[in-house]
PDB file of N, CA and C in Angstrom:
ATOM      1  N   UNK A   1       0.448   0.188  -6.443  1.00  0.00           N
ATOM      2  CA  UNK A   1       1.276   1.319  -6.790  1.00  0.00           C
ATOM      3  C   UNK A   1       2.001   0.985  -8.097  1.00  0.00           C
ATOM      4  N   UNK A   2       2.239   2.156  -9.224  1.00  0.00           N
ATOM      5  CA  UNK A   2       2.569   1.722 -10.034  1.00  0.00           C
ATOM      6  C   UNK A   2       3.927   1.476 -10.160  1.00  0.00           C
ATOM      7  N   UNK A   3       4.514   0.529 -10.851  1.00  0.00           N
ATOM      8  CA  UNK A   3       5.793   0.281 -10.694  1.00  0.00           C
ATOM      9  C   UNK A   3       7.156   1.232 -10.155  1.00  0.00           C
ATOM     10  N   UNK A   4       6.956   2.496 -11.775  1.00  0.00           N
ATOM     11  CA  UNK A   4       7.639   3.772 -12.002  1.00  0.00           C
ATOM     12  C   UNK A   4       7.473   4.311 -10.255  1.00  0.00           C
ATOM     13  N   UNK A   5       6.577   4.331  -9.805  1.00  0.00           N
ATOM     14  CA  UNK A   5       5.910   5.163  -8.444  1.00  0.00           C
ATOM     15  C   UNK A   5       6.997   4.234  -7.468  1.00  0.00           C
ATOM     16  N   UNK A   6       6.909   3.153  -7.483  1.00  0.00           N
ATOM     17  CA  UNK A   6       7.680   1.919  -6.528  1.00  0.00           C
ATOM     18  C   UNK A   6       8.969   2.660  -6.866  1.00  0.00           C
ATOM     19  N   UNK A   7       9.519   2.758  -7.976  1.00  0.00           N
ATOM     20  CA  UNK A   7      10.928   2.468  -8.195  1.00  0.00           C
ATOM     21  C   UNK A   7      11.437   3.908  -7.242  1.00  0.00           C
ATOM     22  N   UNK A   8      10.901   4.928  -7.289  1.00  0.00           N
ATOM     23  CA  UNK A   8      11.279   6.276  -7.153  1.00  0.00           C
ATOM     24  C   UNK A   8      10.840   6.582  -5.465  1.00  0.00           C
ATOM     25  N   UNK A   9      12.019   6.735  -4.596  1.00  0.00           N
ATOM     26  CA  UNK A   9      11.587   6.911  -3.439  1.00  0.00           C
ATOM     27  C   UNK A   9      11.113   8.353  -3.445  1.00  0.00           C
ATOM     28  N   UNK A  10      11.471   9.576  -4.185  1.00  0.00           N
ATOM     29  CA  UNK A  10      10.164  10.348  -4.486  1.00  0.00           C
ATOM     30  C   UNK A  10       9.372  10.507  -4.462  1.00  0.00           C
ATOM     31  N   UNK A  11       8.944   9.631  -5.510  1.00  0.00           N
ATOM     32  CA  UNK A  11       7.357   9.500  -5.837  1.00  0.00           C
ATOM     33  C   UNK A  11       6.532   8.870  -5.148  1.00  0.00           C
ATOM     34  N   UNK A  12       7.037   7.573  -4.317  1.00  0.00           N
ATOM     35  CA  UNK A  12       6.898   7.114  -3.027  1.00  0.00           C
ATOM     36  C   UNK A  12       6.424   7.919  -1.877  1.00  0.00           C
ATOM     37  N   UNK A  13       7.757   8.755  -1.094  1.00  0.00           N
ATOM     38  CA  UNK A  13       7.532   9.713  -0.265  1.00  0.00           C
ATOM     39  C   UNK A  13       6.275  10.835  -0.177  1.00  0.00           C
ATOM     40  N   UNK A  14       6.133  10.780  -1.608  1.00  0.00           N
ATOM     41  CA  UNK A  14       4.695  12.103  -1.920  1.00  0.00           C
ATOM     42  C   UNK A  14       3.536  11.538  -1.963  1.00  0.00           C
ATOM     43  N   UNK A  15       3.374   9.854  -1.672  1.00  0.00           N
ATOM     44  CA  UNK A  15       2.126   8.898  -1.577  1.00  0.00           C
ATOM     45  C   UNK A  15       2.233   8.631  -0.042  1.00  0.00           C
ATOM     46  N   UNK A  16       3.438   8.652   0.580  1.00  0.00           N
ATOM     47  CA  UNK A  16       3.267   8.151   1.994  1.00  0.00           C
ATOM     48  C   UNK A  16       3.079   8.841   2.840  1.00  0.00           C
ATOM     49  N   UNK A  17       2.157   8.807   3.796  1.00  0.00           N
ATOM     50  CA  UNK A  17       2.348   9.823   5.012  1.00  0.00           C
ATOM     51  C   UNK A  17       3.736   9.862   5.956  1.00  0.00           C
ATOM     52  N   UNK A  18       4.280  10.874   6.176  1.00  0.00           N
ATOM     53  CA  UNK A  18       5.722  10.607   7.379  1.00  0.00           C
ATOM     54  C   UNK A  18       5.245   9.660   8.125  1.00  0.00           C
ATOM     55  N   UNK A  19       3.951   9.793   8.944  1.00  0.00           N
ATOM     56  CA  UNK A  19       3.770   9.073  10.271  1.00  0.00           C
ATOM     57  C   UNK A  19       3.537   7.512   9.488  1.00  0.00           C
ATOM     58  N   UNK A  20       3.589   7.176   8.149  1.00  0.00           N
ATOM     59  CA  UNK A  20       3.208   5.984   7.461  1.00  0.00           C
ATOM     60  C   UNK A  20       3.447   4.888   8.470  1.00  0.00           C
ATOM     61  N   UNK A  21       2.784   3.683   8.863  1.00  0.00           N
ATOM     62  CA  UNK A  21       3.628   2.280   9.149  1.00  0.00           C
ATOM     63  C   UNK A  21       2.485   1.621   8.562  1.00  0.00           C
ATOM     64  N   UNK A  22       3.259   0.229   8.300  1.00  0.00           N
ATOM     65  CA  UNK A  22       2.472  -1.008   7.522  1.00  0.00           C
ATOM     66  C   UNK A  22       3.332  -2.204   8.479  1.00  0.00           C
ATOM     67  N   UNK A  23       1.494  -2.798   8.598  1.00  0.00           N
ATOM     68  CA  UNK A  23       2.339  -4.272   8.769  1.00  0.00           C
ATOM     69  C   UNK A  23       1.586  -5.001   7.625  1.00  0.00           C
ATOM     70  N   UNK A  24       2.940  -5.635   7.196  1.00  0.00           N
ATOM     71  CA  UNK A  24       2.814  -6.419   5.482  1.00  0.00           C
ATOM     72  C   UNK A  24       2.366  -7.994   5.689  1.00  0.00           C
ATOM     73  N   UNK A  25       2.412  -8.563   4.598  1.00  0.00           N
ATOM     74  CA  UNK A  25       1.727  -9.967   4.780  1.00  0.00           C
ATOM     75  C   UNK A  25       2.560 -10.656   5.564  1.00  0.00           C
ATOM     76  N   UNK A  26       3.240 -10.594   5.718  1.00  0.00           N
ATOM     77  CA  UNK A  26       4.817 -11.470   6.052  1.00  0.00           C
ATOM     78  C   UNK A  26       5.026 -11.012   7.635  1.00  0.00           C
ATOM     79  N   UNK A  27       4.052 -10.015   8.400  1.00  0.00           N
ATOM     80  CA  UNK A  27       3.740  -9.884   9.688  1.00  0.00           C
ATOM     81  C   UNK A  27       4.959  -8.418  10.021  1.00  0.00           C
ATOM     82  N   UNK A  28       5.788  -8.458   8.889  1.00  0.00           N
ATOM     83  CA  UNK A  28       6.522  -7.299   9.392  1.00  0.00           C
ATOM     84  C   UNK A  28       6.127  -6.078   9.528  1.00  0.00           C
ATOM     85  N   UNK A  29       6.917  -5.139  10.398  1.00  0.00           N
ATOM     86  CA  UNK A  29       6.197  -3.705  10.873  1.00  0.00           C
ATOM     87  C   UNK A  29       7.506  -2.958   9.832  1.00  0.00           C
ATOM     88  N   UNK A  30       6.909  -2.025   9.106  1.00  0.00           N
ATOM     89  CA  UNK A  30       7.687  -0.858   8.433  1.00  0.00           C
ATOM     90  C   UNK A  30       7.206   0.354   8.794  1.00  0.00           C
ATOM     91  N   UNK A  31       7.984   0.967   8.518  1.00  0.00           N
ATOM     92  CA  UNK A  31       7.876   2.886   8.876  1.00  0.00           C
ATOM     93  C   UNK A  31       7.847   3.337   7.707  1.00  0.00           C
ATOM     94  N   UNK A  32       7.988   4.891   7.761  1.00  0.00           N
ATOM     95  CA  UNK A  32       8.279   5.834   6.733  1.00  0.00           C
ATOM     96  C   UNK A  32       9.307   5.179   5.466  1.00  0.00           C
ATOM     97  N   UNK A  33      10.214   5.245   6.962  1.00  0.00           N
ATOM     98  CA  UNK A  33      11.588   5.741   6.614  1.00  0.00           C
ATOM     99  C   UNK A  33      12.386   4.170   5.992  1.00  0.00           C
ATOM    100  N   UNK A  34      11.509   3.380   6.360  1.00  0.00           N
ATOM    101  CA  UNK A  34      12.504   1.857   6.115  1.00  0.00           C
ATOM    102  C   UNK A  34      11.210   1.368   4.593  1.00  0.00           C
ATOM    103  N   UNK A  35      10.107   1.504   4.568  1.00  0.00           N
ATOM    104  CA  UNK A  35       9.015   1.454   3.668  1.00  0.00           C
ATOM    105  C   UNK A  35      10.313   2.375   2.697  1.00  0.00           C
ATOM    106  N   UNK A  36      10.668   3.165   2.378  1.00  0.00           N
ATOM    107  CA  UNK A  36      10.984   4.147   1.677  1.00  0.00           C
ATOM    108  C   UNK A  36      12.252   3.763   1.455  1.00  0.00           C
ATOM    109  N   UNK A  37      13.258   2.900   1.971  1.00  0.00           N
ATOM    110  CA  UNK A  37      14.920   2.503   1.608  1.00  0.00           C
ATOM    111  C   UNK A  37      14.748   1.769   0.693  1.00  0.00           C
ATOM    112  N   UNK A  38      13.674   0.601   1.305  1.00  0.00           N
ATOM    113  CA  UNK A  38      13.261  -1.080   0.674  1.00  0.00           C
ATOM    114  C   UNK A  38      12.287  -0.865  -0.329  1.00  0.00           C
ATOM    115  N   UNK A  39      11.702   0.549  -0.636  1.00  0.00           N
ATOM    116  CA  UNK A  39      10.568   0.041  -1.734  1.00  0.00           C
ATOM    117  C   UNK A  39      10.866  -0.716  -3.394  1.00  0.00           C
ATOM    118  N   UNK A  40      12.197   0.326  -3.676  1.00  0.00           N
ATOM    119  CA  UNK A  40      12.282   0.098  -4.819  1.00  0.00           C
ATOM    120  C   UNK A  40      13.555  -1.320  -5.051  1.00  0.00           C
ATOM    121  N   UNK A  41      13.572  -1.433  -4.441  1.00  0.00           N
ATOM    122  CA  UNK A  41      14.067  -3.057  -4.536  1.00  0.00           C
ATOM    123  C   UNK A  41      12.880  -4.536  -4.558  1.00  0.00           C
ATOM    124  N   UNK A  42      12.356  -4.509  -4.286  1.00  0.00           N
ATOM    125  CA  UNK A  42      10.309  -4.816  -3.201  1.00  0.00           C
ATOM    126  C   UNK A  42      10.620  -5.312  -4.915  1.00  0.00           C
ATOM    127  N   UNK A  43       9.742  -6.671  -4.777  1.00  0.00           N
ATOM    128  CA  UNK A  43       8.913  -7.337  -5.691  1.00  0.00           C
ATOM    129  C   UNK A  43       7.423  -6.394  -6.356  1.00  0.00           C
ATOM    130  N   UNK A  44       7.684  -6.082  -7.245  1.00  0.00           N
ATOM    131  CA  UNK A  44       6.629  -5.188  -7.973  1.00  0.00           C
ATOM    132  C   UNK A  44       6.962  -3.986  -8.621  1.00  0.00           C
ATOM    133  N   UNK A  45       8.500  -3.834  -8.335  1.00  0.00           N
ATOM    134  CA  UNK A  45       8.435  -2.456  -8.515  1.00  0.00           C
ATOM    135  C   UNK A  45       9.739  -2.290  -9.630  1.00  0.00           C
ATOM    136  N   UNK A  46       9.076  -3.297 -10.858  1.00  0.00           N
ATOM    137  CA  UNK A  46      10.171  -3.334 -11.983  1.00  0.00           C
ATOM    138  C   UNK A  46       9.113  -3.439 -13.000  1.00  0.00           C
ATOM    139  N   UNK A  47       8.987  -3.011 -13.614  1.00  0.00           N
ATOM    140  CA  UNK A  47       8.513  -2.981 -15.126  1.00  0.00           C
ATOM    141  C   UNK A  47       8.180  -4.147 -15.486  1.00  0.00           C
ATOM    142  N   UNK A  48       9.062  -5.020 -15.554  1.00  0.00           N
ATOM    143  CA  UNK A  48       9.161  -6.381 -15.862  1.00  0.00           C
ATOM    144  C   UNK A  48       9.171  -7.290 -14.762  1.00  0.00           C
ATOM    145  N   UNK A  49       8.563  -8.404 -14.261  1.00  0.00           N
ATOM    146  CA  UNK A  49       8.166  -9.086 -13.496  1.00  0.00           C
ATOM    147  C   UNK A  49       7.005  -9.079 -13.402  1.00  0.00           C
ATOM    148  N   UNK A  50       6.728  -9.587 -11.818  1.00  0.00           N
ATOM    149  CA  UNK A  50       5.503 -10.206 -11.328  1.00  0.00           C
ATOM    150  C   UNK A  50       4.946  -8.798 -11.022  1.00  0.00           C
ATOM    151  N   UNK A  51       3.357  -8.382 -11.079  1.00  0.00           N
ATOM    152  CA  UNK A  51       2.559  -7.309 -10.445  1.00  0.00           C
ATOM    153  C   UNK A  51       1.932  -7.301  -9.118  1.00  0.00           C
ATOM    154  N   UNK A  52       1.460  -6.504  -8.742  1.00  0.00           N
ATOM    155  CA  UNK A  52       0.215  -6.978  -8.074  1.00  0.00           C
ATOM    156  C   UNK A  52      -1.177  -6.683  -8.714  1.00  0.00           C
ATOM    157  N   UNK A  53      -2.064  -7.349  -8.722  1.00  0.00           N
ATOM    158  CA  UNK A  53      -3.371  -7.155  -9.462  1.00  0.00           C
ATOM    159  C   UNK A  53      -4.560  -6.907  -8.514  1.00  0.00           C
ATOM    160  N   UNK A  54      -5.084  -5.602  -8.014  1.00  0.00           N
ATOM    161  CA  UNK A  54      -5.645  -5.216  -7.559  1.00  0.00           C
ATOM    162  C   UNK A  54      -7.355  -5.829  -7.399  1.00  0.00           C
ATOM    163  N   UNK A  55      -8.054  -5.925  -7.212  1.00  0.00           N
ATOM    164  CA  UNK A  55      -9.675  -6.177  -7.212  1.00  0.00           C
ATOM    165  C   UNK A  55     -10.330  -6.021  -5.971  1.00  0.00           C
ATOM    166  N   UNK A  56     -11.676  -5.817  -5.979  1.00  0.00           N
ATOM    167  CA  UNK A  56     -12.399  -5.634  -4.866  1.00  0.00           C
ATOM    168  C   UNK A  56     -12.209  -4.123  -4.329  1.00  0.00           C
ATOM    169  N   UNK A  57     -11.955  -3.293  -5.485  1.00  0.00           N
ATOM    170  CA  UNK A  57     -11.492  -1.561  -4.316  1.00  0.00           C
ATOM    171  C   UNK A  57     -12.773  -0.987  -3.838  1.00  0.00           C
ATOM    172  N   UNK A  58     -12.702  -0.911  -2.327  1.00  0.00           N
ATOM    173  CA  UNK A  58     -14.001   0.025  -1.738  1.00  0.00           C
ATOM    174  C   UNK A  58     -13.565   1.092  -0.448  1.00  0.00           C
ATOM    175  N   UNK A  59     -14.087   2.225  -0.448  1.00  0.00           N
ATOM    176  CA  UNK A  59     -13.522   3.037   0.383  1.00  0.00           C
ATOM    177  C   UNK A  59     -14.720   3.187   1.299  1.00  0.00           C
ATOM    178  N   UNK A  60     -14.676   3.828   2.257  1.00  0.00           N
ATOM    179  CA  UNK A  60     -15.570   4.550   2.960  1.00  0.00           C
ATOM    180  C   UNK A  60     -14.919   5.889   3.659  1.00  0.00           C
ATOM    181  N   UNK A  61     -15.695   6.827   3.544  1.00  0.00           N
ATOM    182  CA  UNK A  61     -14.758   8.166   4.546  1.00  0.00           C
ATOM    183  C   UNK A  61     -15.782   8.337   5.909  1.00  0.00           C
ATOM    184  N   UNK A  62     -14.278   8.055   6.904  1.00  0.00           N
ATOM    185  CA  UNK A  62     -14.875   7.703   8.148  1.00  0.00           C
ATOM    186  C   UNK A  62     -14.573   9.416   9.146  1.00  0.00           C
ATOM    187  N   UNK A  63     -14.556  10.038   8.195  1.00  0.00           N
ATOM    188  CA  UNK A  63     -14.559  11.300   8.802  1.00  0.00           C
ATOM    189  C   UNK A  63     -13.915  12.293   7.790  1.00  0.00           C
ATOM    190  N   UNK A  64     -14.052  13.832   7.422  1.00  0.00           N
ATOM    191  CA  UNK A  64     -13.537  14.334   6.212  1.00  0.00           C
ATOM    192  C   UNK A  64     -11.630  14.492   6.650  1.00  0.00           C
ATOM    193  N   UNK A  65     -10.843  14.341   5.539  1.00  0.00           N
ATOM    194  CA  UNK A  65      -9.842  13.976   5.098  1.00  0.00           C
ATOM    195  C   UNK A  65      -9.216  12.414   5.957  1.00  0.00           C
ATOM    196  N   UNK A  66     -10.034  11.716   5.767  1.00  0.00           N
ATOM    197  CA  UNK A  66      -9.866  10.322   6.357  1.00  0.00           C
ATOM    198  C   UNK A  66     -10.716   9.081   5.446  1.00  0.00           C
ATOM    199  N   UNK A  67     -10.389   8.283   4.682  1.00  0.00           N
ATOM    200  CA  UNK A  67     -10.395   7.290   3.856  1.00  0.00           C
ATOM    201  C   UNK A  67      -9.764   6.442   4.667  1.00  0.00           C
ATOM    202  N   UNK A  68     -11.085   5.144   4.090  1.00  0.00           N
ATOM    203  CA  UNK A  68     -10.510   3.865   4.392  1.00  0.00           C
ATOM    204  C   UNK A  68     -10.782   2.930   3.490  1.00  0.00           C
ATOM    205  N   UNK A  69      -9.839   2.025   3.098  1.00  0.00           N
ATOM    206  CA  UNK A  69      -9.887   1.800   1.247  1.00  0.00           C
ATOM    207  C   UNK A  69      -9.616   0.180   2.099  1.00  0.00           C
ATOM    208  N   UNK A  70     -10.333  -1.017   1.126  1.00  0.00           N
ATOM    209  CA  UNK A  70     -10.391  -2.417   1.517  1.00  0.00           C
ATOM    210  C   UNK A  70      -9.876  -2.796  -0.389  1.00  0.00           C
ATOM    211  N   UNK A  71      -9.297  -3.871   0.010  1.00  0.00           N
ATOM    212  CA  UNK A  71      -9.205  -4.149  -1.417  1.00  0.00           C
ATOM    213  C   UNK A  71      -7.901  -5.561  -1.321  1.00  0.00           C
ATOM    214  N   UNK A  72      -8.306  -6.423  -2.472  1.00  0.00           N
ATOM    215  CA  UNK A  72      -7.523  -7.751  -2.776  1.00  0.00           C
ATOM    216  C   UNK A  72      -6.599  -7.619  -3.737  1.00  0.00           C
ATOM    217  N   UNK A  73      -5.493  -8.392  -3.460  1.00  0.00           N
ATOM    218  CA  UNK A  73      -4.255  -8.383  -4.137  1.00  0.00           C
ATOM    219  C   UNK A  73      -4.256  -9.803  -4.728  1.00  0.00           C
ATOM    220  N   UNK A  74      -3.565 -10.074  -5.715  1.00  0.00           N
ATOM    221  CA  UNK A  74      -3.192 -11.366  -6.636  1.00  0.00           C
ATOM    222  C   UNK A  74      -1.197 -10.848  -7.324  1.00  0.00           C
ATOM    223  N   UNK A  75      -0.754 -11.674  -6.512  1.00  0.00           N
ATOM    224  CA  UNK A  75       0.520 -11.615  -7.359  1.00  0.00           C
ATOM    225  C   UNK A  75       1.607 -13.048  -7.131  1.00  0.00           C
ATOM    226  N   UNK A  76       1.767 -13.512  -8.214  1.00  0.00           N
ATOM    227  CA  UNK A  76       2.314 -14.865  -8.308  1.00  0.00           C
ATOM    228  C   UNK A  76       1.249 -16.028  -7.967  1.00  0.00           C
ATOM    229  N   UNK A  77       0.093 -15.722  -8.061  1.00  0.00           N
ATOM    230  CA  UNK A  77      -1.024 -16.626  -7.735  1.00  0.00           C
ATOM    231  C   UNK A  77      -1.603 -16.417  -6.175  1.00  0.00           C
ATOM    232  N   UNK A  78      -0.673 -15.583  -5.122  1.00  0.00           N
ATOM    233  CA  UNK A  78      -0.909 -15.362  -4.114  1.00  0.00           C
ATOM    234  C   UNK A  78      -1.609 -14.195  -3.806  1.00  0.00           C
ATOM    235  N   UNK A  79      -2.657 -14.251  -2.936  1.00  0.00           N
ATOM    236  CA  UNK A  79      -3.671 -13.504  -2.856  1.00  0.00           C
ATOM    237  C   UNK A  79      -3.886 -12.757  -1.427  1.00  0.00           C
ATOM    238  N   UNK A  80      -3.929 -11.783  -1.220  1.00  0.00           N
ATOM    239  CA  UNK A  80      -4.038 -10.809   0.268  1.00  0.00           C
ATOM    240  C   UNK A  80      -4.669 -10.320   0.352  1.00  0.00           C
ATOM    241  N   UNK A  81      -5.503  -9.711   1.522  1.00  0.00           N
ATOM    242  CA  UNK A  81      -6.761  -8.849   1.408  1.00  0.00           C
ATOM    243  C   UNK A  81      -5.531  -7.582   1.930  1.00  0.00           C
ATOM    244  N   UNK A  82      -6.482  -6.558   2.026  1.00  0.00           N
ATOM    245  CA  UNK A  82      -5.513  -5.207   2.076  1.00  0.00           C
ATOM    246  C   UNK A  82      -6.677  -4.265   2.765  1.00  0.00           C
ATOM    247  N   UNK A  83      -5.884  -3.250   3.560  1.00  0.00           N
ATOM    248  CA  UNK A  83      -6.670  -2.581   4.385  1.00  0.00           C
ATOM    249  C   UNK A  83      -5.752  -1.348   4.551  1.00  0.00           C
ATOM    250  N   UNK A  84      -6.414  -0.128   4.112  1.00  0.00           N
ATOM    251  CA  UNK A  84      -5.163   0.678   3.923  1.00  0.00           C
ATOM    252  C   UNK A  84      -6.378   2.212   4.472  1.00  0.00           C
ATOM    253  N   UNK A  85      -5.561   3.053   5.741  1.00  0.00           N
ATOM    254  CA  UNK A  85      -6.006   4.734   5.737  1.00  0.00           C
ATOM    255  C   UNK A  85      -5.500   5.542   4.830  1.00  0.00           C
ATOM    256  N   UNK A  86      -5.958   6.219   4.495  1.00  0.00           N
ATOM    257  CA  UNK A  86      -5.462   7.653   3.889  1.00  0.00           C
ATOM    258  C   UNK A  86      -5.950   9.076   4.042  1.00  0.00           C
ATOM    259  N   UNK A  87      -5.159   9.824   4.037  1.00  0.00           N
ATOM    260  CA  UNK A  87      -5.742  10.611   5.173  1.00  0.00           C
ATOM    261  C   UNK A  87      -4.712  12.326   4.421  1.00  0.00           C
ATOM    262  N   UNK A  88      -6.217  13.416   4.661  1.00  0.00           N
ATOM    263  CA  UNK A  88      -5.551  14.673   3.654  1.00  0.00           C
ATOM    264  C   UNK A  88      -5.618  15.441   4.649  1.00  0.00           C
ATOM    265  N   UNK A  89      -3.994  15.802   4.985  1.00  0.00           N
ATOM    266  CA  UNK A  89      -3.940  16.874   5.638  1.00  0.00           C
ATOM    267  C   UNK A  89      -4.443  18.411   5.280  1.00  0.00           C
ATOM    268  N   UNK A  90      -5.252  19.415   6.280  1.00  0.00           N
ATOM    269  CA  UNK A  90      -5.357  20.942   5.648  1.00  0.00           C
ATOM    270  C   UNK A  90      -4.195  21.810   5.703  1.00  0.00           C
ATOM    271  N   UNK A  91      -3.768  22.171   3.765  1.00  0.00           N
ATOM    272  CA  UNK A  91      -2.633  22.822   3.620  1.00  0.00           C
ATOM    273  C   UNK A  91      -2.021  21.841   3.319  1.00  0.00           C
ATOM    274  N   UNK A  92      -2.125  20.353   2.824  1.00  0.00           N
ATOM    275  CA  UNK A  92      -1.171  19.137   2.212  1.00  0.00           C
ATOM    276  C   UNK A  92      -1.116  19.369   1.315  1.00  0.00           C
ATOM    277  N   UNK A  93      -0.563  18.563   0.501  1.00  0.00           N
ATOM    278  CA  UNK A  93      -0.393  18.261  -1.156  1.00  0.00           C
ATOM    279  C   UNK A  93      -1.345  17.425  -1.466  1.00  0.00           C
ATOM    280  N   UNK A  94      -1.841  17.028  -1.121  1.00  0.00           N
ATOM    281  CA  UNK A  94      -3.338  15.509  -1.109  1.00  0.00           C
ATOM    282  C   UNK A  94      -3.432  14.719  -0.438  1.00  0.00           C
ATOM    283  N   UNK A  95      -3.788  13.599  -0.694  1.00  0.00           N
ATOM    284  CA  UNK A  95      -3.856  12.168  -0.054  1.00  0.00           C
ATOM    285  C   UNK A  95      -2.494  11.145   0.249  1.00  0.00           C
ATOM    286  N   UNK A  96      -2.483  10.514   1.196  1.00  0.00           N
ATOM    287  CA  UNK A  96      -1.244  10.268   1.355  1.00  0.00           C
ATOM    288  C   UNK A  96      -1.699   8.994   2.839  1.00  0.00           C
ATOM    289  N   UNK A  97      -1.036   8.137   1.739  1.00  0.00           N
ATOM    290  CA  UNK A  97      -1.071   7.034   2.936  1.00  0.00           C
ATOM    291  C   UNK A  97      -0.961   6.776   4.113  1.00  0.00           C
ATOM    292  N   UNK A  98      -1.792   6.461   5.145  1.00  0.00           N
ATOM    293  CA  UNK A  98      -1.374   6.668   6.996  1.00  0.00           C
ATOM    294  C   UNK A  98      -1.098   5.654   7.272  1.00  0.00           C
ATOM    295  N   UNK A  99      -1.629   3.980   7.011  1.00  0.00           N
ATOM    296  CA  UNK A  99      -1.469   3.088   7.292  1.00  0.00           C
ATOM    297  C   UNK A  99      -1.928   2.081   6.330  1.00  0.00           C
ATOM    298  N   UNK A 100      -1.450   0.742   6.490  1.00  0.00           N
ATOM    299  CA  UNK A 100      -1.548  -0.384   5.769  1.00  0.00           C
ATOM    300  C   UNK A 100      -1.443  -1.575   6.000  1.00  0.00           C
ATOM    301  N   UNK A 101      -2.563  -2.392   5.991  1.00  0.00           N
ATOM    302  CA  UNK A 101      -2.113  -3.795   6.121  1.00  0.00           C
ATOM    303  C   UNK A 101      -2.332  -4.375   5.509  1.00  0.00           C
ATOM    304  N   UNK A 102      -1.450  -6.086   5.109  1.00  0.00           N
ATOM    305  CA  UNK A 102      -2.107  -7.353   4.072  1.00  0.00           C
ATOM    306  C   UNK A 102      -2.184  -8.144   5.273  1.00  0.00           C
ATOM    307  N   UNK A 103      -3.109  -8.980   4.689  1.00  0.00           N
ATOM    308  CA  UNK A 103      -3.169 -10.176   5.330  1.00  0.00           C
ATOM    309  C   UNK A 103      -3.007 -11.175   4.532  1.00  0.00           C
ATOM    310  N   UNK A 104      -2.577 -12.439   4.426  1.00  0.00           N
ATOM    311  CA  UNK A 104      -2.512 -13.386   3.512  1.00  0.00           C
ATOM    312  C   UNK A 104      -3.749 -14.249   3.432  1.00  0.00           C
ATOM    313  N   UNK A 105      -4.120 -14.540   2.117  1.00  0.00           N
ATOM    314  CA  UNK A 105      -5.587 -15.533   2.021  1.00  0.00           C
ATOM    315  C   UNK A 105      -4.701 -16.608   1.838  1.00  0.00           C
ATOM    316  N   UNK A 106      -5.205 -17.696   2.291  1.00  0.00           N
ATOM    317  CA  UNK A 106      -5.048 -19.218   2.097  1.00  0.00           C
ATOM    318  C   UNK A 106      -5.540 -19.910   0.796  1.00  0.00           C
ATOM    319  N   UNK A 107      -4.829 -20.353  -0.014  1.00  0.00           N
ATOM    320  CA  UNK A 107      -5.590 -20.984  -1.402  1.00  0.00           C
ATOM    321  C   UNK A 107      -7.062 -21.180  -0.748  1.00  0.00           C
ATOM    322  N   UNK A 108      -6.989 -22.477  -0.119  1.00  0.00           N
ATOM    323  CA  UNK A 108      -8.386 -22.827   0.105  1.00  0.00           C
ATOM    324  C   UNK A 108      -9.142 -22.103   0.627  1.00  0.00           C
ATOM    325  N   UNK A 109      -9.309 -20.930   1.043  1.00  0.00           N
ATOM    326  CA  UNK A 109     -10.560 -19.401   1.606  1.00  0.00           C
ATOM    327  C   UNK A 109     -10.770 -18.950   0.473  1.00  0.00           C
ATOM    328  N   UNK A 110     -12.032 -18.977  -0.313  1.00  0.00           N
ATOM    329  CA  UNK A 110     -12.999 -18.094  -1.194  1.00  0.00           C
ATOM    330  C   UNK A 110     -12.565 -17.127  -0.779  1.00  0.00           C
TER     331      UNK A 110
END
């Protein structure tokens, strides 16, 4: 997500689904509503600093308005795989995140 997008619980809110939860690398469970207090404080979501660097993006649609997107993270040398729904409601505004997870890679795992 792009930084500007991080910083703005706005712009946030219009990427997340209400029913949103993530469990993050760090094993914690977030909601909507707590994803959305904590984003723009969250490591990544300053202009300046550390990023996350995306690679590996692949989706598959496992039914119409249902995406399922796989994809690797790199930030501070630390690396996560990522597993994220998205999902378009009929009569939404678009796509909008349902769920999310990282998992943490271990230096030593290719």
């Amino acid at each position: 997500m792009d930084p500007r997008v991080r910083a703005s619980r706005t712009l946030a809110g219009e990427l997340l689904d209400p029913e949103f939860v993530e469990v993050g690398a760090s094993g914690r469970r977030w909601t909507f509503e707590q994803m959305l207090a904590e984003l723009p404080d969250m490591t990544g979501s300053f202009e300046e600093g550390p990023r996350y660097q995306p690679s590996d993006i692949t989706g598959v649609v496992l039914a119409p308005g249902l995406v399922h997107l796989t994809y690797e993270t790199v930030r501070d040398g630390r690396r996560a795989r990522r597993s994220s729904l998205w999902r378009r409601r009929s009569g939404g505004s678009g796509w909008q995140m349902y769920y999310h997870q990282a998992t943490p890679v271990p230096p030593e795992v290719a």
